[in-house]
Protein backbone atom coordinates (compact mmCIF):
# COMPACT_ATOMS: atom_id res chain seq x y z
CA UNK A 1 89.70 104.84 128.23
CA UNK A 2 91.03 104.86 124.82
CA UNK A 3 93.20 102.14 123.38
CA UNK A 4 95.41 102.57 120.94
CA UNK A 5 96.97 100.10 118.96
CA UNK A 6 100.04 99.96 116.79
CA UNK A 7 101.20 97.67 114.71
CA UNK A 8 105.20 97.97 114.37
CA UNK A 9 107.34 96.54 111.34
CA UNK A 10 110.43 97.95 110.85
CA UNK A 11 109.84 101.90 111.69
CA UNK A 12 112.22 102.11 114.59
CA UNK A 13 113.05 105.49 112.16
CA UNK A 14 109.37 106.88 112.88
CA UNK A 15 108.06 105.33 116.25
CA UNK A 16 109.32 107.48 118.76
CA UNK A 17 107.75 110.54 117.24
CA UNK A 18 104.42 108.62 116.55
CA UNK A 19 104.55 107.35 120.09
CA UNK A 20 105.21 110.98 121.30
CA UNK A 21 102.86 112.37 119.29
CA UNK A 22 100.02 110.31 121.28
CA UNK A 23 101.42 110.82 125.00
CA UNK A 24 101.47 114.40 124.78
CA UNK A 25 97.51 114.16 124.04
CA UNK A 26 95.63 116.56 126.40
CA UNK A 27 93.22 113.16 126.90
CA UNK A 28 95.34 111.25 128.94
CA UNK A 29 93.17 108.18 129.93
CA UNK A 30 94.58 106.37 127.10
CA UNK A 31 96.54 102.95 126.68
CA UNK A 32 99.05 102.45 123.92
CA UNK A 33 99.65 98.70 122.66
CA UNK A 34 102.97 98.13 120.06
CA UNK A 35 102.66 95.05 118.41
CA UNK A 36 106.25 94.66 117.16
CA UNK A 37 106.13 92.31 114.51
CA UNK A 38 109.33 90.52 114.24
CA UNK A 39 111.03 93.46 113.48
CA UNK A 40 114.16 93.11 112.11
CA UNK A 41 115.50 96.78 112.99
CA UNK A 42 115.52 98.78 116.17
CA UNK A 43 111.43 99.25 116.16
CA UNK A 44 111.41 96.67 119.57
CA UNK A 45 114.14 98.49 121.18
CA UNK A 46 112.55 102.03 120.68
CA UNK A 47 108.80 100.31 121.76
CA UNK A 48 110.57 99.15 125.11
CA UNK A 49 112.27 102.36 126.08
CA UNK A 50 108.99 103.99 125.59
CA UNK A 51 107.41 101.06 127.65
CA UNK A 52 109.93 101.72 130.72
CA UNK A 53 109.44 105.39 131.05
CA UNK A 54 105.56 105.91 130.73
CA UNK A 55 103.72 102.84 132.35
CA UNK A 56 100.37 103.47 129.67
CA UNK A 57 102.73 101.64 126.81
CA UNK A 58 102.79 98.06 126.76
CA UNK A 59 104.77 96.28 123.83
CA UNK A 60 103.86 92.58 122.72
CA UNK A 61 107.10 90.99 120.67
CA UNK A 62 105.97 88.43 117.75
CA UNK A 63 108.94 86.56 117.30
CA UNK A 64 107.41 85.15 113.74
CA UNK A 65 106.10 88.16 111.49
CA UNK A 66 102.17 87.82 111.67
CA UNK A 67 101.21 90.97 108.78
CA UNK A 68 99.71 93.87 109.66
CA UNK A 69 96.05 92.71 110.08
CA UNK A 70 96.53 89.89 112.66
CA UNK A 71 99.54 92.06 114.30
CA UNK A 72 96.67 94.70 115.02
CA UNK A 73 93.94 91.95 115.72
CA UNK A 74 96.48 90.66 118.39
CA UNK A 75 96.66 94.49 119.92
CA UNK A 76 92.86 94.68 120.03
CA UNK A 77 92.44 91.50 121.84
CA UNK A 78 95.08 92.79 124.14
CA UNK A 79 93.40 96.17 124.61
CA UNK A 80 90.91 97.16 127.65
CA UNK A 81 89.42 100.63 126.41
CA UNK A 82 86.34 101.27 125.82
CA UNK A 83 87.42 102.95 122.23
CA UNK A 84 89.51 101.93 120.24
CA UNK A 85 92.01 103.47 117.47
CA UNK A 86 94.58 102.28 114.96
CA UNK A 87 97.62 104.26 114.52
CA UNK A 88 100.21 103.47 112.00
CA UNK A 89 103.57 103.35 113.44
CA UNK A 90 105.23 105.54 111.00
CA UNK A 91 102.69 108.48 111.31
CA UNK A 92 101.55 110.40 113.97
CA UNK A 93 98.95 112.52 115.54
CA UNK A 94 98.68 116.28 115.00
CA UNK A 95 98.45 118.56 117.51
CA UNK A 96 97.47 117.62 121.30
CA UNK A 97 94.08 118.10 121.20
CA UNK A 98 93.31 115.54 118.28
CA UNK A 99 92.05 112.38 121.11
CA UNK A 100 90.18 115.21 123.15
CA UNK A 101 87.90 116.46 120.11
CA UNK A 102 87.11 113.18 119.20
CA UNK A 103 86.81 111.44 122.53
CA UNK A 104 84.12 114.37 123.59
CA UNK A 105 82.39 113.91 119.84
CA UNK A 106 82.01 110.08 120.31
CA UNK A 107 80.32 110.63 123.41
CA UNK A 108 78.33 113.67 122.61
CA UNK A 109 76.66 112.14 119.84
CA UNK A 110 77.13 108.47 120.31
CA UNK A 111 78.36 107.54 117.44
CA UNK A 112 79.88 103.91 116.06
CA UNK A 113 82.76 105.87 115.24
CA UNK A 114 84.14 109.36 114.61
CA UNK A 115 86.84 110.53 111.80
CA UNK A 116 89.22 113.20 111.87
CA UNK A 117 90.54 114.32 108.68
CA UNK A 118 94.44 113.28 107.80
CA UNK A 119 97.52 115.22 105.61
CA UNK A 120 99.96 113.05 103.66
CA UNK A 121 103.45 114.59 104.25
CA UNK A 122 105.36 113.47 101.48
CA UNK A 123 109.16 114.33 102.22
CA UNK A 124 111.20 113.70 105.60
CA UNK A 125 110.93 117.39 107.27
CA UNK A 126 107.21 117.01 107.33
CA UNK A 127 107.31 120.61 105.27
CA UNK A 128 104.91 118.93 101.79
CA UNK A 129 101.60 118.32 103.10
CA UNK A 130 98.44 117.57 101.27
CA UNK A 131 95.19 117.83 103.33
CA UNK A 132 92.53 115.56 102.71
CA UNK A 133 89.47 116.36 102.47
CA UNK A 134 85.36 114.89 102.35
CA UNK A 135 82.61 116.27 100.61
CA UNK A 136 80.48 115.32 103.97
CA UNK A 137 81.00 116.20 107.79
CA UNK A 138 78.93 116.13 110.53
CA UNK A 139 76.90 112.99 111.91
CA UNK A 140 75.71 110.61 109.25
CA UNK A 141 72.69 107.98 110.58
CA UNK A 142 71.28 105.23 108.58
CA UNK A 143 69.51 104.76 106.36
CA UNK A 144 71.02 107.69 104.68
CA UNK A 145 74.46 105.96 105.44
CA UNK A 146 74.03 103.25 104.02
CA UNK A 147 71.61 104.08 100.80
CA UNK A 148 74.15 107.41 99.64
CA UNK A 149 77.86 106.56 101.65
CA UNK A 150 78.63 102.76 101.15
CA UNK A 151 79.33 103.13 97.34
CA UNK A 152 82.47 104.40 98.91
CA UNK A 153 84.05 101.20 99.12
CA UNK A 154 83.38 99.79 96.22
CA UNK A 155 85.05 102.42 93.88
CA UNK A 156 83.17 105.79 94.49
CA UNK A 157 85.80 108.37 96.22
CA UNK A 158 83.36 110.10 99.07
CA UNK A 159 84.41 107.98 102.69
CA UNK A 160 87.88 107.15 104.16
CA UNK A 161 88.52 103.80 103.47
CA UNK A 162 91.37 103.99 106.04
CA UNK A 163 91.47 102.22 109.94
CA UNK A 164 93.59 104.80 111.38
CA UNK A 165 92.14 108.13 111.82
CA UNK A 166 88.96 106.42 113.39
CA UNK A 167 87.66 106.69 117.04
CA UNK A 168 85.75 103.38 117.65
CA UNK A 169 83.66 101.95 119.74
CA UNK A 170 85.03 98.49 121.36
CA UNK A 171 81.31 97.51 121.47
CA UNK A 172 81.37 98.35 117.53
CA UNK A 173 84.47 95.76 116.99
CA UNK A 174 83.31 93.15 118.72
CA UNK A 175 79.82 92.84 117.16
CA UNK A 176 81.09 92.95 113.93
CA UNK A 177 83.72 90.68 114.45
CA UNK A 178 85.99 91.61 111.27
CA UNK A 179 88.26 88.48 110.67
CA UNK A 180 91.64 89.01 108.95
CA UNK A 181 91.52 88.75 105.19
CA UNK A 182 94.77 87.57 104.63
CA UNK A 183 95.36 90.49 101.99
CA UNK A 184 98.74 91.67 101.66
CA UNK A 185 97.38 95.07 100.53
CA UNK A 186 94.01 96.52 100.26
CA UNK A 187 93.47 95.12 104.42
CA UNK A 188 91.95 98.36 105.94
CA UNK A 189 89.15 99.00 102.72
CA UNK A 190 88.25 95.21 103.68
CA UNK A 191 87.80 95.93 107.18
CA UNK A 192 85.50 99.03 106.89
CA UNK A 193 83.74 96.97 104.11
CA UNK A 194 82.62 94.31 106.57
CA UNK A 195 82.45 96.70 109.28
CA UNK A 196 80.25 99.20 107.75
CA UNK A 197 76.85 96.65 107.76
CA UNK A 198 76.96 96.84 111.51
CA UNK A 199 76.98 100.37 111.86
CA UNK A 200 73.92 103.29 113.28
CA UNK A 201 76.09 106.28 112.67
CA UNK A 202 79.31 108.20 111.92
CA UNK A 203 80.82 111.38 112.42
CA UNK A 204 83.31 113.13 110.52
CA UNK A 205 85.12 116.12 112.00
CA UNK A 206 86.53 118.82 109.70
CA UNK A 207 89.50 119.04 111.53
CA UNK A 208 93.02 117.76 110.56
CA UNK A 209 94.31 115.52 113.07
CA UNK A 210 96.14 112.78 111.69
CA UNK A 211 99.62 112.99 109.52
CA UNK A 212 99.64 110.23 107.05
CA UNK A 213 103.41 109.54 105.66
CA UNK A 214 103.74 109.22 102.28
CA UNK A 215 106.26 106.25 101.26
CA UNK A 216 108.05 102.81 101.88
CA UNK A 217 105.98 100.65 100.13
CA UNK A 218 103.92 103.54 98.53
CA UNK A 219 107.05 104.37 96.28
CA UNK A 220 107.56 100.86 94.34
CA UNK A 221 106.05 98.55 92.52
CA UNK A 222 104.22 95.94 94.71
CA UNK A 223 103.52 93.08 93.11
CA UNK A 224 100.86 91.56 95.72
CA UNK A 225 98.50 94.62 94.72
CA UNK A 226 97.27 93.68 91.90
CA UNK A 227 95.88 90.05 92.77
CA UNK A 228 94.78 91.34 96.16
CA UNK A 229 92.39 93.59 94.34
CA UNK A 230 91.16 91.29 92.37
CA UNK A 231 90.26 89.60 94.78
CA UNK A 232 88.96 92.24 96.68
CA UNK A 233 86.89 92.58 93.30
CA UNK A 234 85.65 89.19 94.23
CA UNK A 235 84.70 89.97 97.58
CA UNK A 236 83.25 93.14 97.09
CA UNK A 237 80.55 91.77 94.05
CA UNK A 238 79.81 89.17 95.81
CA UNK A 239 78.43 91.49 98.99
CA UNK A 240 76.88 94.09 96.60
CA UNK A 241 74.63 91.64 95.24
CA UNK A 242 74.27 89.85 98.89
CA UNK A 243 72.62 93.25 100.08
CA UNK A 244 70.98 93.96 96.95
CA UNK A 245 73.31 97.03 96.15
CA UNK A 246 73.14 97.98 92.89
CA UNK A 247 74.42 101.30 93.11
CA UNK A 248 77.96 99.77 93.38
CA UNK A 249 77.99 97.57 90.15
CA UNK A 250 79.13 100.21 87.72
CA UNK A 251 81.88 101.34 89.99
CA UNK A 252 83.51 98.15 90.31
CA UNK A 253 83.61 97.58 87.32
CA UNK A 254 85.39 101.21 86.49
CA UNK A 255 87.26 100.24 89.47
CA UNK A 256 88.31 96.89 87.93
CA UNK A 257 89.89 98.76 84.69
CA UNK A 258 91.44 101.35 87.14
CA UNK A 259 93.71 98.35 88.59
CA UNK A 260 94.65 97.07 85.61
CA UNK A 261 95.63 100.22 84.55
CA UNK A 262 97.61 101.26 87.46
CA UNK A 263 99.70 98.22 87.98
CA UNK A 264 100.84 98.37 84.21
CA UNK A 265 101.47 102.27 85.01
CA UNK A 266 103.64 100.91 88.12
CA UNK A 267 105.97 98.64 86.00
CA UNK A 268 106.88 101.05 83.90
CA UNK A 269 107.45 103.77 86.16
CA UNK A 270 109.83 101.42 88.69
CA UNK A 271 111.57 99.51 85.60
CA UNK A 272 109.62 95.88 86.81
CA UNK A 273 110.69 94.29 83.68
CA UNK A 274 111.29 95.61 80.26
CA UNK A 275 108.37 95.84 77.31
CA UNK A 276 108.36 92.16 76.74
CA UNK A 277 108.06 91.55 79.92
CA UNK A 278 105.53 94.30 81.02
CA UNK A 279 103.55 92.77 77.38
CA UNK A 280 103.77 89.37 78.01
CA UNK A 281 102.03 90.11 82.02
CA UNK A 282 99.29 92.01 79.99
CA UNK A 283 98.50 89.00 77.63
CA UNK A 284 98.49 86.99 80.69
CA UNK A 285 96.05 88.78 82.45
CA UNK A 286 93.80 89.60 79.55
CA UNK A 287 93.22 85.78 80.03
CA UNK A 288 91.76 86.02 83.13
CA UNK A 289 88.02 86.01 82.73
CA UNK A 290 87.32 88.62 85.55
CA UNK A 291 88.39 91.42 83.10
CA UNK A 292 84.76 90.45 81.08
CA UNK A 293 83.60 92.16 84.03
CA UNK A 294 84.60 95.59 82.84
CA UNK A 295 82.68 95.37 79.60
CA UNK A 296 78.98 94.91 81.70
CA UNK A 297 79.03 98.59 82.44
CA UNK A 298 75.58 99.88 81.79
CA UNK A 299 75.22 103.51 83.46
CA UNK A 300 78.31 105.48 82.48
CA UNK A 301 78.08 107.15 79.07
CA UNK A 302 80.92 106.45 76.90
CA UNK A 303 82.88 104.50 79.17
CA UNK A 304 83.25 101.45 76.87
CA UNK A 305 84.48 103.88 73.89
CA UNK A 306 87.55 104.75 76.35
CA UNK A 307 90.42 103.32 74.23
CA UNK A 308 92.07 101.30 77.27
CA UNK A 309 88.53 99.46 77.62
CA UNK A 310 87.81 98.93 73.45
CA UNK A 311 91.86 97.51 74.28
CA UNK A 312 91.15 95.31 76.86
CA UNK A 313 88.06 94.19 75.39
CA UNK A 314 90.03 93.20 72.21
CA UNK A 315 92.90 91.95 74.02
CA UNK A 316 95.05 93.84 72.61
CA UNK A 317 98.12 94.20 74.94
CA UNK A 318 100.61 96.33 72.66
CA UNK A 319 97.70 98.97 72.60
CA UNK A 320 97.47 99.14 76.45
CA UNK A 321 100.72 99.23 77.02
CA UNK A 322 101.04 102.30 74.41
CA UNK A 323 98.33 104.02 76.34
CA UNK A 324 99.65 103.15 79.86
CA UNK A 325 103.51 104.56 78.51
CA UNK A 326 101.70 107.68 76.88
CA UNK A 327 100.23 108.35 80.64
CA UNK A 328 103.51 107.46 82.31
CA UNK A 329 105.06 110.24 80.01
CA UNK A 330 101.97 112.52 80.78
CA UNK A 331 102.68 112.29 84.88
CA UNK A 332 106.50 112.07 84.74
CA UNK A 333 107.27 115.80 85.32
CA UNK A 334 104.55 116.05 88.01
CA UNK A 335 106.76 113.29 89.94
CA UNK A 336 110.15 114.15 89.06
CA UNK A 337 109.04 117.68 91.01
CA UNK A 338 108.11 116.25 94.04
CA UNK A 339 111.13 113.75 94.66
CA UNK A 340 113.46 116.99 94.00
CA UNK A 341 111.79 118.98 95.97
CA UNK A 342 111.67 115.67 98.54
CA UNK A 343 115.45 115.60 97.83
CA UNK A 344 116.57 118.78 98.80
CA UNK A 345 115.00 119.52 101.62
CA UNK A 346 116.54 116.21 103.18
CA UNK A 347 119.79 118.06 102.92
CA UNK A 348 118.43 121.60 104.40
């Protein structure tokens, strides 16, 4: 049996068609667990309908909102398959073969887990889709796994760092024994980072079976991000040099800058205070000692000459904000495209 476990806040909009989008699976031997987290909208209502008419749903109601991780940590401990997978309650499944293909992969090959591949849908008729994609499919055994793929979470783009999309074994979970982080954001890379240690094998399937949507929280500024990847940052060096991993140092580093970067990029876009403001939070952070961090990049050929790094490692805030504006400006058509496009086809 599969288990499948949701973790509901607030998307009483999406959950019926994620919930549908699972119980019309050709693999049928499936439980579905919605956690509803203290929703304050209709998500509990929409859960329990869903509960009353097909007996393989089961909702759990946290009167106090827990956060994502320990909602889903509750639905696991809940949960009596064999394999186990995360859905997000505001996507959904493509297709009805998607818990079929993997199901029969996972027990073909025996792997710790097997990946589909996902699409973001970025507008509300599910018509703008962008399909990811990874340079690697098939099964992946250690030590190959380890020695070429777990650079991906620590910087390097080549695995998902995702929970959904993921067939797992229950066996897998409960070895490992991932505890919740307490991260606001940045949760599912720290699961597969303390999950990956205890794993034999993967498979990835080139086949897109899970729709990812794009917004909420994706589409503002958040202002846990930043300190949650820092200390991620933390987390992450501090493991690297635990298992003697030294082909993630540069790219945390690069990483490191990346965040900065970003979240200044993010105020301005969403208004989050004006120049003084946005100046004064760069000045502030240039204080922090973990930005030395980006200047001990050895392997990367003319990374420190990048002007944002010479300006960090000057502390020069008025220059990094210039360059952080000037890429703003660079992007701001790109956007303004998609959220017309976005716009009109809400009204189609």
């Amino acid at each position: 049996m599969i288990s499948l476990i949701l973790a509901a806040y607030n998307t009483g909009l999406y959950l019926e068609q994620c919930l549908r989008s699972i119980l019309k699976q050709t693999y049928s031997d499936i439980e579905v667990i919605v956690v509803n987290d203290a929703s304050t909208d209709d998500t509990l209502t929409v859960g329990r309908s869903f509960e009353q008419s097909d007996k393989r749903v089961k909702v759990i109601n946290l009167i106090v909102n827990k956060g994502v991780e320990k909602a889903r940590m509750i639905g696991l401990e809940e949960s009596k398959g064999e394999y186990v997978m995360f859905v997000d309650s505001d996507d959904w499944l493509c297709g009805n073969d998607t818990l079929q293909v993997m199901y029969d992969k996972i027990v073909e090959t025996d792997a710790d887990y097997v990946e589909v591949m996902s699409q973001r849908v970025m507008d509300s008729w599910g018509l703008i889709r962008t399909k990811s994609s990874c340079p690697v499919y098939g099964l992946i055994k250690q030590p190959e796994l380890f020695n070429d793929y777990y650079v991906s979470f620590f910087g390097k783009n080549i695995l998902s760092v995702t929970m959904w999309g993921k067939l797992y074994k229950r066996s897998l979970l409960e070895k490992a024994n991932v505890q919740p982080s307490g991260l606001k954001m940045g949760e599912d890379l720290y699961f597969n980072l303390m999950l990956f240690p205890h794993l034999n094998s993967i498979y990835i399937l080139d086949k897109i079976g899970y729709n990812y949507r794009f917004g909420g929280i994706t589409t503002r500024y958040n202002p846990t991000l930043l300190d949650d990847l820092k200390k991620l940052f933390v987390i992450k060096d501090e493991l690297s040099r635990k298992q003697h991993y030294d082909l993630a140092f540069d790219y945390l580093r690069i990483e490191l800058k990346n965040v900065l970067r970003s979240d200044i990029c993010q105020r301005i876009i969403f208004n989050f205070g004006d120049k003084e403001d946005i100046l004064f939070k760069i000045k502030d952070e240039l204080r922090d000692p973990i930005y030395q961090e980006v200047q001990k990049v050895r392997n990367t050929e003319g990374f420190l000459d990048d002007p944002f790094v010479k300006a960090m490692a000057e502390k020069d805030a008025e220059a990094i904000y210039n360059l952080c504006e000037a890429l703003v400006k660079q992007q701001r058509w790109q956007r303004m495209k998609k959220k017309i496009v976005s716009y009109l086809l809400g009204y189609v």
